[in-house]
C-alpha atoms as a PDB file:
ATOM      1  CA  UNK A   1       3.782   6.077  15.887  1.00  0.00           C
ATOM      2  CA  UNK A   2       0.345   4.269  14.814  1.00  0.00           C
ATOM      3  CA  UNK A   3      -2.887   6.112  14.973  1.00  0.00           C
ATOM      4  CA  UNK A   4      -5.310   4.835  17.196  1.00  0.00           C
ATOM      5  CA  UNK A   5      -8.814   3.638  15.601  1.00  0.00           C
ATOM      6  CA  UNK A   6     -12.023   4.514  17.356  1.00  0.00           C
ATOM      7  CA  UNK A   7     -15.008   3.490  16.005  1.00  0.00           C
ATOM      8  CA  UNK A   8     -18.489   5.011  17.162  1.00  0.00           C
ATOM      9  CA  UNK A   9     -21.160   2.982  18.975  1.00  0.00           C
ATOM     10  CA  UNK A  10     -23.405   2.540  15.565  1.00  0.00           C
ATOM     11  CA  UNK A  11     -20.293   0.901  13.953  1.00  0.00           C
ATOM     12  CA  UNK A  12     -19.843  -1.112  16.588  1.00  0.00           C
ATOM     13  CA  UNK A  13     -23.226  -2.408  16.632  1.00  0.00           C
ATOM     14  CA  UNK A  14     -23.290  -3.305  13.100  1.00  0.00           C
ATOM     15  CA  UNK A  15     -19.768  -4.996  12.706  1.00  0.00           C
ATOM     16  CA  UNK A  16     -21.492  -7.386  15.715  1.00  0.00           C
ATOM     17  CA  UNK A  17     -24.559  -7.113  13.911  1.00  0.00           C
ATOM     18  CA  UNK A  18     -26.614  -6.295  17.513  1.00  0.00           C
ATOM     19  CA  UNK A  19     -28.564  -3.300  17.909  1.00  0.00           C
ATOM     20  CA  UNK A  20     -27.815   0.504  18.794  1.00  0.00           C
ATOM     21  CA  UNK A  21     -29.735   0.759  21.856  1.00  0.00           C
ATOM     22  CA  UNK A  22     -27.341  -3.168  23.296  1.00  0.00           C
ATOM     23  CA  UNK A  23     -24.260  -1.516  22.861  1.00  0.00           C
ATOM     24  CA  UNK A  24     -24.919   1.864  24.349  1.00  0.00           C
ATOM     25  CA  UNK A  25     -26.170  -0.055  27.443  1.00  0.00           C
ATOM     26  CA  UNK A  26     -22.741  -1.922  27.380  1.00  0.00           C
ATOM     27  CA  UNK A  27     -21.061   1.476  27.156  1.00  0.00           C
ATOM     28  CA  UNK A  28     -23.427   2.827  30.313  1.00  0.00           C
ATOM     29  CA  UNK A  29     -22.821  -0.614  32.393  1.00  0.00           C
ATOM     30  CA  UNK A  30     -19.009   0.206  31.839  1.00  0.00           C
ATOM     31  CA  UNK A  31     -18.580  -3.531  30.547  1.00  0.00           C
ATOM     32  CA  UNK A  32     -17.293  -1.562  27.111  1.00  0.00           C
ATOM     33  CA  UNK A  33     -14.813   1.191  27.920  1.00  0.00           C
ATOM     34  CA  UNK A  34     -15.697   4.137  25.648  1.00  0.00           C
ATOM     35  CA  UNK A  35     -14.268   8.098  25.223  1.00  0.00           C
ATOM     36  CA  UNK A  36     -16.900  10.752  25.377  1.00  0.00           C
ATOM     37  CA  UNK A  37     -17.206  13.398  22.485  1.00  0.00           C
ATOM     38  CA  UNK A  38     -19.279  15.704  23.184  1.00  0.00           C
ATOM     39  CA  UNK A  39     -22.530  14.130  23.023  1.00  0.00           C
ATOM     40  CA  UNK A  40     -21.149  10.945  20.999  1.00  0.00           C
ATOM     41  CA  UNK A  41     -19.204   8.018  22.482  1.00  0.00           C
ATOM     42  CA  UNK A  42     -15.830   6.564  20.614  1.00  0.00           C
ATOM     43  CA  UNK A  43     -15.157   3.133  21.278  1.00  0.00           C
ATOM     44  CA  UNK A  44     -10.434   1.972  20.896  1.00  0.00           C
ATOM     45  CA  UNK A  45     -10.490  -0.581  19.110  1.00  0.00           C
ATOM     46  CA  UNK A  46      -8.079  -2.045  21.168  1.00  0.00           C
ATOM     47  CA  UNK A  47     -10.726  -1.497  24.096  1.00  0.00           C
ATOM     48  CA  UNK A  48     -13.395  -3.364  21.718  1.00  0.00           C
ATOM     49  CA  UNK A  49     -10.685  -6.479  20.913  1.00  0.00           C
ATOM     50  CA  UNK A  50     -10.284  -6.899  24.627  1.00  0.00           C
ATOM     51  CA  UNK A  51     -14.480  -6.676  25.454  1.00  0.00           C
ATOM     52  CA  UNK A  52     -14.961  -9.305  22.933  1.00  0.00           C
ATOM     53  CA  UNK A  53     -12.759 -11.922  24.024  1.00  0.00           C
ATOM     54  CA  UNK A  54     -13.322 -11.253  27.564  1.00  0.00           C
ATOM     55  CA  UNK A  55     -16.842 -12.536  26.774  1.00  0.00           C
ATOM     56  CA  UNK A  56     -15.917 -14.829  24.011  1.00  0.00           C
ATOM     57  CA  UNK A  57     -17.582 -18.062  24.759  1.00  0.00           C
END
């Protein structure tokens, strides 16, 4: 069985080189599905894959 990858938001944010503060907002607006830790968020990457070509243009 594979292992899931997560990544947290401020990987996300620099892989799509776009700041902190953009992708936490995407993570409030629920247009980026994200886990909550504790106080951090942890992003599937199978839930970023899908975000990004949902808005792929």
């Amino acid at each position: 069985m594979a292992e899931e990858q997560y990544y947290s938001i401020d990987e996300v944010s620099k892989m799509l080189k776009v700041a902190y503060l953009t992708v936490y907002r995407w993570v409030q607006s629920k247009r980026l599905l994200a886990l909550k830790a504790g106080k951090q968020y942890r992003i599937k990457k199978n839930d970023l894959d899908g975000f990004l070509k949902e808005y792929k243009t």
